[in-house]
PDB file of N, CA and C in Angstrom:
ATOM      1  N   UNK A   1       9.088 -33.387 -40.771  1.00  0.00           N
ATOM      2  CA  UNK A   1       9.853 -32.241 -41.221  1.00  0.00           C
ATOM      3  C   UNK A   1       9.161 -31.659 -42.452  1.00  0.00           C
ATOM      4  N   UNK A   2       9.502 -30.590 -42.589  1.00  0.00           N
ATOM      5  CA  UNK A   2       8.563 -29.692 -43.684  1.00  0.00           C
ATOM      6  C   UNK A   2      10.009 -29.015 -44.368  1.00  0.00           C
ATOM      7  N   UNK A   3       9.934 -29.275 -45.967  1.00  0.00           N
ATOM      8  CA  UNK A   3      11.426 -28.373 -46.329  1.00  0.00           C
ATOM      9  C   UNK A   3      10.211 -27.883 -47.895  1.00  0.00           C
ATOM     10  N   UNK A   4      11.099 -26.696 -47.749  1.00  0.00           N
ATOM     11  CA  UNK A   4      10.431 -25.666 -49.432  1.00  0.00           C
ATOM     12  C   UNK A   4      11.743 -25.632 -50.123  1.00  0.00           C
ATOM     13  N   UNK A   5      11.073 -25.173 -51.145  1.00  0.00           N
ATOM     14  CA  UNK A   5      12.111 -24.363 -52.373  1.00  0.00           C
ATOM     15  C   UNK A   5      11.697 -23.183 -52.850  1.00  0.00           C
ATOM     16  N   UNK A   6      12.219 -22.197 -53.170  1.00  0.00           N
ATOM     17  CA  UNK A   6      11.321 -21.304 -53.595  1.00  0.00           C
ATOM     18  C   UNK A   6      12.426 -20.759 -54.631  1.00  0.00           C
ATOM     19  N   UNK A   7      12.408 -20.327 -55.968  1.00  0.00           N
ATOM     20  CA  UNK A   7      12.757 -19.668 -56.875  1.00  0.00           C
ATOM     21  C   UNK A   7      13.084 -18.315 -56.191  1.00  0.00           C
ATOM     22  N   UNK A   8      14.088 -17.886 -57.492  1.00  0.00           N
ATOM     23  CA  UNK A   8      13.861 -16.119 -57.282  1.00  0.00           C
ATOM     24  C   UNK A   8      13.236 -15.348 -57.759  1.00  0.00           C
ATOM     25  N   UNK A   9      12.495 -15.786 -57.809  1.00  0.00           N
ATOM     26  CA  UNK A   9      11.257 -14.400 -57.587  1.00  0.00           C
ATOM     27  C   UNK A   9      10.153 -14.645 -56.838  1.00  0.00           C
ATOM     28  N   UNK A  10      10.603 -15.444 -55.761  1.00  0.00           N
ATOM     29  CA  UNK A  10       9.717 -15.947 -54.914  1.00  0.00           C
ATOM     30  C   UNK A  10       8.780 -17.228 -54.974  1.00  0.00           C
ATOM     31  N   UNK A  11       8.626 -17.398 -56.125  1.00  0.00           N
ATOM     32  CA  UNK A  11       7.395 -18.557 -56.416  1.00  0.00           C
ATOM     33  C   UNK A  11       8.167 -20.216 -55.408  1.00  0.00           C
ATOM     34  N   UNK A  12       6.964 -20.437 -54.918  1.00  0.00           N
ATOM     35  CA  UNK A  12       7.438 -21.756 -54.193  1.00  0.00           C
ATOM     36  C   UNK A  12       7.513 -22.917 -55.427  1.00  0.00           C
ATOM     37  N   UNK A  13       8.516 -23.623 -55.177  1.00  0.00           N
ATOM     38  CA  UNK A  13       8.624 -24.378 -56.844  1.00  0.00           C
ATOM     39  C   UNK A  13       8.577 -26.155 -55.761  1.00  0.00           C
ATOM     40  N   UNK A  14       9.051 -26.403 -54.697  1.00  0.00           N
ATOM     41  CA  UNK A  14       8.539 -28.070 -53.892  1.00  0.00           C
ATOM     42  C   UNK A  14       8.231 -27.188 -52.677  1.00  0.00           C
ATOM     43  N   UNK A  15       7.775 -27.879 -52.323  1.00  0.00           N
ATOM     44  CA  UNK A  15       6.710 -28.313 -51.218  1.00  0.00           C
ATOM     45  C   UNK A  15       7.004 -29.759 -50.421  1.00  0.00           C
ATOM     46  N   UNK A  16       7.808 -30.068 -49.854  1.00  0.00           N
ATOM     47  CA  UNK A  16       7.953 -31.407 -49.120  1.00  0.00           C
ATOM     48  C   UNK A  16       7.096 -31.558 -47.978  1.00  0.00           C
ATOM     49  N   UNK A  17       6.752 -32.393 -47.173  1.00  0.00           N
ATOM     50  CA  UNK A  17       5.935 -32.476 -45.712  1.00  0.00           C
ATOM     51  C   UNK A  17       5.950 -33.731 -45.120  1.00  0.00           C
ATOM     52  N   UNK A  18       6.247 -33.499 -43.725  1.00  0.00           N
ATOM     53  CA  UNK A  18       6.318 -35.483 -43.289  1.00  0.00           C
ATOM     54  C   UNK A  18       7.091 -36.127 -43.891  1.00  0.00           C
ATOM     55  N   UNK A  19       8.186 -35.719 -44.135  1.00  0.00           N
ATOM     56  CA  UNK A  19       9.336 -36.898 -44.601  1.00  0.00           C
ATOM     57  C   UNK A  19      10.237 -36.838 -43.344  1.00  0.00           C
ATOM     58  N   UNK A  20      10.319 -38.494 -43.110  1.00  0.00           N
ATOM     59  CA  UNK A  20      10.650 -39.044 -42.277  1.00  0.00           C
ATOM     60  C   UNK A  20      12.300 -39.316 -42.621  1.00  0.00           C
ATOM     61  N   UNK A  21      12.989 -39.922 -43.377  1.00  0.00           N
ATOM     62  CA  UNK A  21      13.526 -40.241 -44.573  1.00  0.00           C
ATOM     63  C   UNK A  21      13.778 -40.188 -45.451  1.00  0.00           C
ATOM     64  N   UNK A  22      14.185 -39.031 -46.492  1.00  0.00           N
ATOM     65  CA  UNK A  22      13.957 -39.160 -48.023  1.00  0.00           C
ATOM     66  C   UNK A  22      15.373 -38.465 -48.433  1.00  0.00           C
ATOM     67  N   UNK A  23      15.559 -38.760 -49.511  1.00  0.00           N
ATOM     68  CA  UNK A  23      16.425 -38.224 -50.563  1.00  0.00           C
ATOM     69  C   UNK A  23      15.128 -37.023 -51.350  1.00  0.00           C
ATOM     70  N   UNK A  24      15.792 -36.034 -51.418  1.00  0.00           N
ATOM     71  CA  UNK A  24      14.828 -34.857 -52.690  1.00  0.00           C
ATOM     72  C   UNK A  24      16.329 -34.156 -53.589  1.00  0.00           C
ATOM     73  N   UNK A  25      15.916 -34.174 -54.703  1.00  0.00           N
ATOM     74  CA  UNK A  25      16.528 -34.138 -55.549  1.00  0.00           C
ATOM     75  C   UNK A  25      16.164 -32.515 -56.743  1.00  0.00           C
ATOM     76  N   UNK A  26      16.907 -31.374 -57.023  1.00  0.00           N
ATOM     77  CA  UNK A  26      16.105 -30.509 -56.867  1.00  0.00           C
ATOM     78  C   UNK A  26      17.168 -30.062 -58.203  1.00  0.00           C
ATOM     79  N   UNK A  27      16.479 -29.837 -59.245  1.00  0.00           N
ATOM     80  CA  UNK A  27      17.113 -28.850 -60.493  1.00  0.00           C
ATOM     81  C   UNK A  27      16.893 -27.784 -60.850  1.00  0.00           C
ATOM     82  N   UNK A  28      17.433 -26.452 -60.424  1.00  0.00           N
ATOM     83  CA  UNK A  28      17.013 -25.398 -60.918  1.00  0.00           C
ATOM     84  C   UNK A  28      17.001 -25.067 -62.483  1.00  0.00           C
ATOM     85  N   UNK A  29      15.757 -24.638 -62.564  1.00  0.00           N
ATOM     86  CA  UNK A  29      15.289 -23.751 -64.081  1.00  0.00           C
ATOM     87  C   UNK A  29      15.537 -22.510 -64.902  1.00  0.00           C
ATOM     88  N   UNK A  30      15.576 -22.064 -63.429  1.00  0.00           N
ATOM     89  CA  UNK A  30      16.023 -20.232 -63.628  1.00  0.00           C
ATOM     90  C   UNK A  30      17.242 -20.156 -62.922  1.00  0.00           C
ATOM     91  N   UNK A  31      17.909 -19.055 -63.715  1.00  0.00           N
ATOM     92  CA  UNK A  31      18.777 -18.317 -63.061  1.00  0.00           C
ATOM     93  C   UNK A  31      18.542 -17.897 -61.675  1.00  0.00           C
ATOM     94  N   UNK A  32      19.200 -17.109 -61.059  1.00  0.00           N
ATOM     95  CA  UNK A  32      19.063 -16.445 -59.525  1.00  0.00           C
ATOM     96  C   UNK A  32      19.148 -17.543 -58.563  1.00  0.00           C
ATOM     97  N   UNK A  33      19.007 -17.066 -57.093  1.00  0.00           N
ATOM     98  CA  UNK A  33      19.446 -17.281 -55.645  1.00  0.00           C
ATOM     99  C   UNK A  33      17.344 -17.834 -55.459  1.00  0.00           C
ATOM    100  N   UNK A  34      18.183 -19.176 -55.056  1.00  0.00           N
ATOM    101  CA  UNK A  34      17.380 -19.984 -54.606  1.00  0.00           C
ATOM    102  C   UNK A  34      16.823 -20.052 -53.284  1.00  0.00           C
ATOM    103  N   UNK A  35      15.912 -20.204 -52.641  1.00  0.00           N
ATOM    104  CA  UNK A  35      16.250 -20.568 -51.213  1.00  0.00           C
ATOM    105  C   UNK A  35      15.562 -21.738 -50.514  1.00  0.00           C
ATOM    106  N   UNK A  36      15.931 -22.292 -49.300  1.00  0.00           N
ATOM    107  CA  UNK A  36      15.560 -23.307 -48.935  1.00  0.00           C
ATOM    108  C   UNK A  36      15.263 -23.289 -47.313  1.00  0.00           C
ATOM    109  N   UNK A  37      14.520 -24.007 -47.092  1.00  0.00           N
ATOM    110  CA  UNK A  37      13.658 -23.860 -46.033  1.00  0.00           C
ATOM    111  C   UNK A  37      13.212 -25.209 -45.299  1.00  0.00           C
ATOM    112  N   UNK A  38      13.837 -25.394 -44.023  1.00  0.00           N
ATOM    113  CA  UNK A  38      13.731 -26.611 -43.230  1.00  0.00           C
ATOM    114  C   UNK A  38      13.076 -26.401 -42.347  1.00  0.00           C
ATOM    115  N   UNK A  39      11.694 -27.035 -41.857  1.00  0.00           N
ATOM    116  CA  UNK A  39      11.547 -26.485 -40.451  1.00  0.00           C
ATOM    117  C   UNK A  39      11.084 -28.177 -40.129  1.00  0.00           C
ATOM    118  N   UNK A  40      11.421 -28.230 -38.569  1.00  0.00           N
ATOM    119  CA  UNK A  40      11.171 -29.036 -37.621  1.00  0.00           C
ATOM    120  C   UNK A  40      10.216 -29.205 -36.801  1.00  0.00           C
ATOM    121  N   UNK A  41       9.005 -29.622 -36.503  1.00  0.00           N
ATOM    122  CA  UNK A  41       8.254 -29.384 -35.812  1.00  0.00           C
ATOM    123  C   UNK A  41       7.983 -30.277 -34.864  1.00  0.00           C
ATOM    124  N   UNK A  42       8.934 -31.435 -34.692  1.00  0.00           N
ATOM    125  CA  UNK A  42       8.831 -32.798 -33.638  1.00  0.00           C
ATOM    126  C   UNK A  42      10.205 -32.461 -32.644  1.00  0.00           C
ATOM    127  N   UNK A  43       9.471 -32.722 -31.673  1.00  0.00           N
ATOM    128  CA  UNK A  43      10.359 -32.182 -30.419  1.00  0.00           C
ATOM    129  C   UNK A  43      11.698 -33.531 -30.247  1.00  0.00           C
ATOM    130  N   UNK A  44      11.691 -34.281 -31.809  1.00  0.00           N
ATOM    131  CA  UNK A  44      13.215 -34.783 -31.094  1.00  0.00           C
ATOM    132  C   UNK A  44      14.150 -34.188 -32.517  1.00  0.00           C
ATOM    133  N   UNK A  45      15.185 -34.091 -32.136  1.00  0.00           N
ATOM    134  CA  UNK A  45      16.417 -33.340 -33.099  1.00  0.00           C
ATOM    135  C   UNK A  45      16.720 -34.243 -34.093  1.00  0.00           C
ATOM    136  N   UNK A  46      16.905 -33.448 -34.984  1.00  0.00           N
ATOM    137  CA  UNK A  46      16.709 -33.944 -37.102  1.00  0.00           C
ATOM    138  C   UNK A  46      17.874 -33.631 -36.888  1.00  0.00           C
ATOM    139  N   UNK A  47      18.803 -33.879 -37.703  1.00  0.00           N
ATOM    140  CA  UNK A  47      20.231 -33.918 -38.549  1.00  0.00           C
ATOM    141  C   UNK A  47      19.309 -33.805 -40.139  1.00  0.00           C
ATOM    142  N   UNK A  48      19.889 -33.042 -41.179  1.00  0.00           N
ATOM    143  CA  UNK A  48      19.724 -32.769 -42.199  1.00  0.00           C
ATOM    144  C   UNK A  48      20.621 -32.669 -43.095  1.00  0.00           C
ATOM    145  N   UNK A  49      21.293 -32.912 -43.830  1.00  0.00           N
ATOM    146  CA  UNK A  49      22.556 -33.398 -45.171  1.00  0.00           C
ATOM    147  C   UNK A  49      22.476 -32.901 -46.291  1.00  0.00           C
ATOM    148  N   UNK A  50      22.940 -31.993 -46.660  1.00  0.00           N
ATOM    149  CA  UNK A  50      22.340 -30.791 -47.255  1.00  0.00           C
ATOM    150  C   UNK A  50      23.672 -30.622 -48.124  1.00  0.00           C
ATOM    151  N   UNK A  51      23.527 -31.137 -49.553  1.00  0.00           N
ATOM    152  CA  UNK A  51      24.796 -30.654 -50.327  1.00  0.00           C
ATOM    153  C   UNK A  51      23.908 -30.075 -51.564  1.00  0.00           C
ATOM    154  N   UNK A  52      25.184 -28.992 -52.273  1.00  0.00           N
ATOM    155  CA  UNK A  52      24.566 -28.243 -53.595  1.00  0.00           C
ATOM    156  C   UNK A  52      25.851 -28.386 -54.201  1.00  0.00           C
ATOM    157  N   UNK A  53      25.227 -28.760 -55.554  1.00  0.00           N
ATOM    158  CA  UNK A  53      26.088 -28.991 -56.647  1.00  0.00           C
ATOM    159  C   UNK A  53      25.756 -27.804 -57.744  1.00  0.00           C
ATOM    160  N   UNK A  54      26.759 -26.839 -57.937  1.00  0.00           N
ATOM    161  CA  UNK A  54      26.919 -25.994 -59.093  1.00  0.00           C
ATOM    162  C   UNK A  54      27.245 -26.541 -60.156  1.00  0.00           C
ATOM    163  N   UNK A  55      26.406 -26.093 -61.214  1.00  0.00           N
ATOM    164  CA  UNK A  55      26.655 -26.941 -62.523  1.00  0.00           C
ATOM    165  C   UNK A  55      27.435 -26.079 -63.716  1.00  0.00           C
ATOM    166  N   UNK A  56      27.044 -24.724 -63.080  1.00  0.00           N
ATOM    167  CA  UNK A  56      27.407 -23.709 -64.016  1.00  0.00           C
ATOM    168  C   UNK A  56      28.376 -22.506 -63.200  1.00  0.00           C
ATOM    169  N   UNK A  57      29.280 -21.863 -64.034  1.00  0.00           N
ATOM    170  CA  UNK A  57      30.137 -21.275 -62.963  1.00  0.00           C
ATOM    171  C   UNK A  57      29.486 -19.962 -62.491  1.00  0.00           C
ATOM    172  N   UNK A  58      29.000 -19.206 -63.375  1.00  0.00           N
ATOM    173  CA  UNK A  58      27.988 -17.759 -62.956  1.00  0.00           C
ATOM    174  C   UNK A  58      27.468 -17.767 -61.655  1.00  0.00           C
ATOM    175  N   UNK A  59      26.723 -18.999 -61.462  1.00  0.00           N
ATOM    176  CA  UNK A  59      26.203 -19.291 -59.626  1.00  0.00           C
ATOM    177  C   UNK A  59      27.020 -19.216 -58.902  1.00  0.00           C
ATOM    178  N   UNK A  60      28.413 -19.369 -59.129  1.00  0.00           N
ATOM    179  CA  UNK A  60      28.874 -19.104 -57.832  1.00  0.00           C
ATOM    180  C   UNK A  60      28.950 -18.077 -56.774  1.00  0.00           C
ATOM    181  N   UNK A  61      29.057 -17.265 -57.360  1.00  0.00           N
ATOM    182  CA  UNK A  61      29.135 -15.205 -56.950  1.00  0.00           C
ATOM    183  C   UNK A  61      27.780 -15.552 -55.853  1.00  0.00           C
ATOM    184  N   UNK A  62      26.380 -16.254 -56.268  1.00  0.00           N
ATOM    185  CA  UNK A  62      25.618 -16.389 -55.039  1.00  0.00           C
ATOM    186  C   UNK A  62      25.571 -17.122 -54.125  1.00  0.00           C
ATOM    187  N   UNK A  63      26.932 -18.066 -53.729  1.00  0.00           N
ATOM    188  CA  UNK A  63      27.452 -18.753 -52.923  1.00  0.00           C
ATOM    189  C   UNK A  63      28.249 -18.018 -52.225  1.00  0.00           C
ATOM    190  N   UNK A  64      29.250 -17.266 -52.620  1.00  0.00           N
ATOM    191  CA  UNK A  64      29.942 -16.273 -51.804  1.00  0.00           C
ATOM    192  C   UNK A  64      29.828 -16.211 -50.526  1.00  0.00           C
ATOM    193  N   UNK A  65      28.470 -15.399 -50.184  1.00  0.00           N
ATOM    194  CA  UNK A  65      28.366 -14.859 -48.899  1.00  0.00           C
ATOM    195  C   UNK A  65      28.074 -16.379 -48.003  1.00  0.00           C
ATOM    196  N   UNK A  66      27.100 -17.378 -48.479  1.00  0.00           N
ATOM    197  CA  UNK A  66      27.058 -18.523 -47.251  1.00  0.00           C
ATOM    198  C   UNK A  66      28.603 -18.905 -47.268  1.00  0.00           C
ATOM    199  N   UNK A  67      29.850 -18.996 -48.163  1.00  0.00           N
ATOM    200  CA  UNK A  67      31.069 -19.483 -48.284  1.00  0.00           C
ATOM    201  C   UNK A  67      31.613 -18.861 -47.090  1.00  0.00           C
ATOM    202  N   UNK A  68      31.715 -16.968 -47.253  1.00  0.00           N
ATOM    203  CA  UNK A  68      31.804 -16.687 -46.542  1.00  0.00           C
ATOM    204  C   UNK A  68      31.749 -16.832 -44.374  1.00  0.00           C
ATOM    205  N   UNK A  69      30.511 -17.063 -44.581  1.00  0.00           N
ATOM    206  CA  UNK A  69      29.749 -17.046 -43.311  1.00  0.00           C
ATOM    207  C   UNK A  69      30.500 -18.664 -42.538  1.00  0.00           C
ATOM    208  N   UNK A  70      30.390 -19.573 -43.712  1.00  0.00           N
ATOM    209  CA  UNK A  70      30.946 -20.866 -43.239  1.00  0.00           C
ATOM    210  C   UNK A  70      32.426 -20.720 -42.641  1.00  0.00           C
ATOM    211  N   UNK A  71      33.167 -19.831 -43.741  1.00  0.00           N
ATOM    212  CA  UNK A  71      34.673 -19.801 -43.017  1.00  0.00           C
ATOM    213  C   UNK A  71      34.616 -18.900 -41.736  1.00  0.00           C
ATOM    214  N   UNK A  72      33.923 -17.930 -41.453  1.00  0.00           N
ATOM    215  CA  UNK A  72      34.066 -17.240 -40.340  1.00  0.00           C
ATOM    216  C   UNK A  72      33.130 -18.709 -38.963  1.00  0.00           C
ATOM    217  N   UNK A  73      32.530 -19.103 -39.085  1.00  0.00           N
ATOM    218  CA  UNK A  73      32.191 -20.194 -38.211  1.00  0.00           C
ATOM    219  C   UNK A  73      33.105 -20.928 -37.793  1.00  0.00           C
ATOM    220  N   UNK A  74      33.538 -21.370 -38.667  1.00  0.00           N
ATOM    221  CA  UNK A  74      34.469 -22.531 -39.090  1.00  0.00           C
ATOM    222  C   UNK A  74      35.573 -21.977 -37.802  1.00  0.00           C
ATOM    223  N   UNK A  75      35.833 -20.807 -37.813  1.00  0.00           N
ATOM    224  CA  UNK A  75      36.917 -19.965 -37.393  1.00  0.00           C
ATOM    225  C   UNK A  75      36.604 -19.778 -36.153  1.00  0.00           C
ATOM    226  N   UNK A  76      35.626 -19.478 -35.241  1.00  0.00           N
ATOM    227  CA  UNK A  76      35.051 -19.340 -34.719  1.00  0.00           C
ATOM    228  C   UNK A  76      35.122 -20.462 -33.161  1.00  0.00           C
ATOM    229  N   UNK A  77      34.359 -21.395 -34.482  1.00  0.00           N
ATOM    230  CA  UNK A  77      34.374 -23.368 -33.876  1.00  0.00           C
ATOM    231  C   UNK A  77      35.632 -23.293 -33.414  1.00  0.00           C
ATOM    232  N   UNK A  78      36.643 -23.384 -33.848  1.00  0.00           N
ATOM    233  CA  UNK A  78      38.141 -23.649 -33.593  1.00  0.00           C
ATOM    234  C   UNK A  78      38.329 -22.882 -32.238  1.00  0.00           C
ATOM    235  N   UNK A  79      38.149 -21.693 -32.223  1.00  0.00           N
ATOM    236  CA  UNK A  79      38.399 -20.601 -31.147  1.00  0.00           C
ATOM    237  C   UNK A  79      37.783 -21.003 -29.949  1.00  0.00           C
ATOM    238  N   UNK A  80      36.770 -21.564 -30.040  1.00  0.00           N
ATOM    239  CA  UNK A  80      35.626 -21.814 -28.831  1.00  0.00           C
ATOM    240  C   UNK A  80      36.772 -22.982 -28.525  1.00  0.00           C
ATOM    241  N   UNK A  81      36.893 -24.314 -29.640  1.00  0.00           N
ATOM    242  CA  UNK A  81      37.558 -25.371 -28.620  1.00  0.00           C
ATOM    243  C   UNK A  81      39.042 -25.116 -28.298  1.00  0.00           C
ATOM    244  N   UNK A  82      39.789 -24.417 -28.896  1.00  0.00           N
ATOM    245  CA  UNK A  82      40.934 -23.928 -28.553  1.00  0.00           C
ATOM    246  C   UNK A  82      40.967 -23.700 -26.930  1.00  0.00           C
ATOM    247  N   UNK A  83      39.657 -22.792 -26.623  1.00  0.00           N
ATOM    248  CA  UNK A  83      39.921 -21.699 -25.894  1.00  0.00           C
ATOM    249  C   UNK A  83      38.846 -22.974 -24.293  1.00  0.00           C
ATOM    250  N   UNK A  84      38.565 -24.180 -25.080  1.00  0.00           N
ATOM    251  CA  UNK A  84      37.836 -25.116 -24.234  1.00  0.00           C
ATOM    252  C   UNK A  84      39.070 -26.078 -23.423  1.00  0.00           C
ATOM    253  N   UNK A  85      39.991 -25.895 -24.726  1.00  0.00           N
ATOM    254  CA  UNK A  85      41.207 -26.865 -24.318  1.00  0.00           C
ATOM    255  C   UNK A  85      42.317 -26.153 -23.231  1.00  0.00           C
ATOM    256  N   UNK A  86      42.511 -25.088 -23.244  1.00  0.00           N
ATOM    257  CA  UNK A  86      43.422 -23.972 -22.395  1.00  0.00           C
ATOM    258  C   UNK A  86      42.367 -24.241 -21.172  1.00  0.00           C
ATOM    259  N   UNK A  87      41.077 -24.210 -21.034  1.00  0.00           N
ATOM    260  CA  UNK A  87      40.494 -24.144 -20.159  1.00  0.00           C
ATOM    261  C   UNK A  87      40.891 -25.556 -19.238  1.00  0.00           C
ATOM    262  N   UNK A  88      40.578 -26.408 -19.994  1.00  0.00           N
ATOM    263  CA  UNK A  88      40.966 -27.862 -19.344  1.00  0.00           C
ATOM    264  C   UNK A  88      42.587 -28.020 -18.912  1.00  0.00           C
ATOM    265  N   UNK A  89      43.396 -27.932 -19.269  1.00  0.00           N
ATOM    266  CA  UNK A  89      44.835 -27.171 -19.216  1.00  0.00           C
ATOM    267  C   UNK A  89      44.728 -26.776 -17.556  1.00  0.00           C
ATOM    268  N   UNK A  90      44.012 -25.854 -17.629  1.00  0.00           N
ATOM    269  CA  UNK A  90      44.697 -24.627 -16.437  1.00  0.00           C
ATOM    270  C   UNK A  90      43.885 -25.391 -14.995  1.00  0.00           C
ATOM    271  N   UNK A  91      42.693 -26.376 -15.713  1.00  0.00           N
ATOM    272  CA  UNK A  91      42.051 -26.225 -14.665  1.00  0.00           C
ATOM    273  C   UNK A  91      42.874 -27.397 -13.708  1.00  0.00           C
ATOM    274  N   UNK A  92      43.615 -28.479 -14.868  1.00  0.00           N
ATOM    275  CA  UNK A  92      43.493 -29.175 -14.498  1.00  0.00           C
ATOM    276  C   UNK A  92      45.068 -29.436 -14.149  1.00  0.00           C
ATOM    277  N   UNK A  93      46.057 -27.820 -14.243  1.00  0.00           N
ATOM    278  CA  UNK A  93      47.393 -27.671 -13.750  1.00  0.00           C
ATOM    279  C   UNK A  93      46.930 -26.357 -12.345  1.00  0.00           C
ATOM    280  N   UNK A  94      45.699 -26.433 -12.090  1.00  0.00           N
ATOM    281  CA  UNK A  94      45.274 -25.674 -10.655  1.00  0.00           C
ATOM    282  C   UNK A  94      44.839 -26.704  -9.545  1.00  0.00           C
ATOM    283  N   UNK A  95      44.622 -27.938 -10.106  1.00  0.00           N
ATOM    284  CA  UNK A  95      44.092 -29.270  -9.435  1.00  0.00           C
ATOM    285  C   UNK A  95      45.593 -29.870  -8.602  1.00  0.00           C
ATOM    286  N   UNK A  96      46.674 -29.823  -9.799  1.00  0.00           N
ATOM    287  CA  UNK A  96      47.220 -30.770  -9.222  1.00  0.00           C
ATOM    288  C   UNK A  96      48.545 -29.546  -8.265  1.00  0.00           C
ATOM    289  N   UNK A  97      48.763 -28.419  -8.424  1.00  0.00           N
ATOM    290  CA  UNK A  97      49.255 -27.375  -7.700  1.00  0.00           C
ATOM    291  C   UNK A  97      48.786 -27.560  -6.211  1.00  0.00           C
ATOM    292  N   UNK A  98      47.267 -27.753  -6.264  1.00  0.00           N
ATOM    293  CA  UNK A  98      46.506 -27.620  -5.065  1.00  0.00           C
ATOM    294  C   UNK A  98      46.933 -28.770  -3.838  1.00  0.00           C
ATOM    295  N   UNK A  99      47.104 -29.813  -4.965  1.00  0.00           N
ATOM    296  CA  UNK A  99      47.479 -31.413  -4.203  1.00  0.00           C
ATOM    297  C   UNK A  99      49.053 -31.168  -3.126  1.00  0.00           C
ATOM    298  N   UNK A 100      49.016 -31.584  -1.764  1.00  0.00           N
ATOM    299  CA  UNK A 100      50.578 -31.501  -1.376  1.00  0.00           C
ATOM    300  C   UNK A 100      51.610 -32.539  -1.840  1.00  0.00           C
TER     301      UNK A 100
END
């Protein structure tokens, strides 16, 4: 796996590569919207654990929009299995209708 960091103003500030395993541990310097960057390049599926700790309250306002985006998912997720469970429901009160 390959993960970056990059400041705001672009400058790449880590560089990770080939970690198999690791804890990275990451303190911002500057102000501004950070970003981060995972890529995968082994054809079996990574799980990645990914928490951010605000230390200061000003950062939050650039959390917002992923906050955002999470609750509309979040919302979303629910709807899909809601709408997975009605499915199983009907299919499976059309099964036994069918039976004499």
């Amino acid at each position: 796996m390959l993960s970056k960091i990059k400041g705001p103003s672009g400058d790449q500030i880590h560089d990770f590569r080939d970690k198999i395993s690791d804890k990275i541990e990451f303190m911002a310097c500057q102000r501004g919207v950070h970003s981060f960057c995972f890529t995968n390049k082994s054809p079996y599926h990574e799980t990645i654990d990914f928490d951010v700790h605000v230390g200061h309250f000003s950062y939050y306002e650039h959390f917002r929009p992923l906050l955002d985006q999470t609750c509309k998912l979040e919302e979303a997720l629910y709807n899909i299995q809601f709408e997975q469970h009605w499915l199983e429901a009907q299919t499976e009160r059309d099964g036994s209708q069918s039976k004499p």
